[in-house]
Protein backbone atom coordinates (compact mmCIF):
# COMPACT_ATOMS: atom_id res chain seq x y z
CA UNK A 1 84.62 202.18 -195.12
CA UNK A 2 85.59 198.64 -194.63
CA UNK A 3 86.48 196.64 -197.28
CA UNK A 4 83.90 193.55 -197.13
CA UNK A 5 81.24 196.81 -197.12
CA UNK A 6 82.95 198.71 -199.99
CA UNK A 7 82.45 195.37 -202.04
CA UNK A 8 79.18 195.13 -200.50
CA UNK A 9 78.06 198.36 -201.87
CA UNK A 10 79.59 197.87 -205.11
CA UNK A 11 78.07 194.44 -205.59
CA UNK A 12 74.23 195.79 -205.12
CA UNK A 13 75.07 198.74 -207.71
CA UNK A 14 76.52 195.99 -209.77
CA UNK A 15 72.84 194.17 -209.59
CA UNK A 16 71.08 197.37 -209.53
CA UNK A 17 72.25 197.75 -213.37
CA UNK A 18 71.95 194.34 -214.15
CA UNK A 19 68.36 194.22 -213.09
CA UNK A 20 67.45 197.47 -214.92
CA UNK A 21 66.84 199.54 -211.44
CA UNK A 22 68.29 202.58 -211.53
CA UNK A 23 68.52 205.47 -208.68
CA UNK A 24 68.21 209.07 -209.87
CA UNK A 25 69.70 211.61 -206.73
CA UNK A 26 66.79 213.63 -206.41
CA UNK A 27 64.41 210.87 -207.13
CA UNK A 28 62.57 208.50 -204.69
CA UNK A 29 60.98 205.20 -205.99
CA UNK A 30 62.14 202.44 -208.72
CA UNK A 31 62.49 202.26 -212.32
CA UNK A 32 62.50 198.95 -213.96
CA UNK A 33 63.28 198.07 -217.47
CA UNK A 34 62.40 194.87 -219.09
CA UNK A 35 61.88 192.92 -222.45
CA UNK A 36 58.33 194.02 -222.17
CA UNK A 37 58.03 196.73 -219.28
CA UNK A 38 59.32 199.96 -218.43
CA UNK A 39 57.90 201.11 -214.99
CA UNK A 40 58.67 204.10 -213.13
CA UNK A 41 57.33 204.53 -209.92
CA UNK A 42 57.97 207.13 -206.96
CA UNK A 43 58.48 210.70 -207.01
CA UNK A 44 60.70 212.71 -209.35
CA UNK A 45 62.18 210.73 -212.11
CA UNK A 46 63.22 212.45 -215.37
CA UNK A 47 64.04 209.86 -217.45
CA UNK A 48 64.18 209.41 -221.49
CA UNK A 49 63.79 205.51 -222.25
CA UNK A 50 63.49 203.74 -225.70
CA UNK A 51 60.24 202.37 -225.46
CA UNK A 52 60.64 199.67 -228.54
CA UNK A 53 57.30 197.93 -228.11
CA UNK A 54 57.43 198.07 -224.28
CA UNK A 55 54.79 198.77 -221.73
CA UNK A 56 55.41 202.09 -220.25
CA UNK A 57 53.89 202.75 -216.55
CA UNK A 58 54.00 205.84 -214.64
CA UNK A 59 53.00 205.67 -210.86
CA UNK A 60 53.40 208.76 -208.43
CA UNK A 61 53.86 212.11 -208.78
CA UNK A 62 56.43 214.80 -210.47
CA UNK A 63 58.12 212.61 -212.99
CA UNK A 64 59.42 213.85 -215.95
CA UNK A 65 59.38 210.75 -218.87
CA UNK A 66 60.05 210.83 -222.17
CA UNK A 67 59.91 207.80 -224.75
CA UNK A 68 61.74 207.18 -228.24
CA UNK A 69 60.09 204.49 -230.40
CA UNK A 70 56.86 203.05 -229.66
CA UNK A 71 55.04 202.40 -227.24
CA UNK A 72 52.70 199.16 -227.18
CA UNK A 73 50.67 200.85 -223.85
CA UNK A 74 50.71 203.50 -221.83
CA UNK A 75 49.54 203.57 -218.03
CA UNK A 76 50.25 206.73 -216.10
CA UNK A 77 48.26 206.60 -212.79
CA UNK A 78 49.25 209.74 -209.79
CA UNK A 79 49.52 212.81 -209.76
CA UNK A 80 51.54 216.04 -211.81
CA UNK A 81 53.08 214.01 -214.18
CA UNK A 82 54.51 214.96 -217.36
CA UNK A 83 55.33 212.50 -220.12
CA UNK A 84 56.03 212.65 -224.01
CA UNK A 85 55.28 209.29 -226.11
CA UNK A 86 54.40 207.38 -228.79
CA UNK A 87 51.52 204.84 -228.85
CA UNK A 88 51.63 202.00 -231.14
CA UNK A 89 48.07 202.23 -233.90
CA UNK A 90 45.36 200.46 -231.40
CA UNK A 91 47.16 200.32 -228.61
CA UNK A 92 46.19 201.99 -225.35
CA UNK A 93 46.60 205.40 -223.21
CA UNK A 94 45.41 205.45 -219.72
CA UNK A 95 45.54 208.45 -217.45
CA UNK A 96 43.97 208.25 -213.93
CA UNK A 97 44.51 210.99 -210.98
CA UNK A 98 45.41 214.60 -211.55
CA UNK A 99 47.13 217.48 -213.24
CA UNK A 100 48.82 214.96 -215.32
CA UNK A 101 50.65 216.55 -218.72
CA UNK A 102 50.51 214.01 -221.53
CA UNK A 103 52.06 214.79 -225.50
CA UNK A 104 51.01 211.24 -227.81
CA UNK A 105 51.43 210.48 -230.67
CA UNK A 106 50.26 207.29 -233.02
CA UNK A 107 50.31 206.39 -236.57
CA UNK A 108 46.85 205.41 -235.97
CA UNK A 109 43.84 205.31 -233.57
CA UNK A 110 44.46 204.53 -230.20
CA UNK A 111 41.82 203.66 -226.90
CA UNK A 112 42.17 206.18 -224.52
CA UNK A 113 40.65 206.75 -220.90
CA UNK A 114 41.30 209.86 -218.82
CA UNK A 115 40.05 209.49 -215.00
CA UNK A 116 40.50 212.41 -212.49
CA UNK A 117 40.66 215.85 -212.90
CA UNK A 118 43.44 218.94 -214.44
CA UNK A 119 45.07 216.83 -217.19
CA UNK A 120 46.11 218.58 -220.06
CA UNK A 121 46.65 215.69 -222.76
CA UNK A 122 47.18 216.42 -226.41
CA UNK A 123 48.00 214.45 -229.35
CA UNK A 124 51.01 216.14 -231.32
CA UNK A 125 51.84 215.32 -234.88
């Protein structure tokens, strides 16, 4: 490899971090972390994020997510996902697709709307 393309390739890891989008090898799609947002979207992500307050947002299938902290909302749309969280006392769960595997928690009541079909979604102490 060249050298003007090795610091080519090193330069869009570089910004990669910086903007919170990460690449997984065996996963296909973006994640993006921000002061208020974590969003995965794609295929096959198995992740563990610290949700502190943030947004979390699933899209696509066969991801694997699992927050610390709290979560202020929780959007997982797609199908055959599996994710382990925390929602902050009336804040908001929404599921939408299928076969979807969702573990919540809250110190308090939360809105919730399932759409679609095969989700198994329990709340866990």
């Amino acid at each position: 490899m060249k050298l003007g393309m090795q610091k080519a390739v090193a330069a869009s890891v570089v910004m990669m971090v910086i903007t919170g989008a990460y690449a997984q090898e065996d996963a296909v799609g973006e994640v993006e972390v921000s002061d208020t947002l974590i969003s995965i979207s794609g295929s096959g992500h198995q992740r563990t994020f610290a949700c502190d307050g943030r947004k979390l947002e699933v899209v696509g299938t066969g991801h694997v997510v699992t927050t610390t902290g709290v979560c202020s909302e929780v959007e997982i749309l797609g199908v055959g996902n599996v994710v382990n969280t925390e929602v902050k006392p009336n804040g908001r769960l929404s599921i939408t697709g299928a076969d979807h595997t969702v573990r919540w928690k809250s110190e308090g009541k939360i809105a919730q709307s399932v759409t679609g079909t095969g989700h198994r979604v329990t709340r866990v102490k």
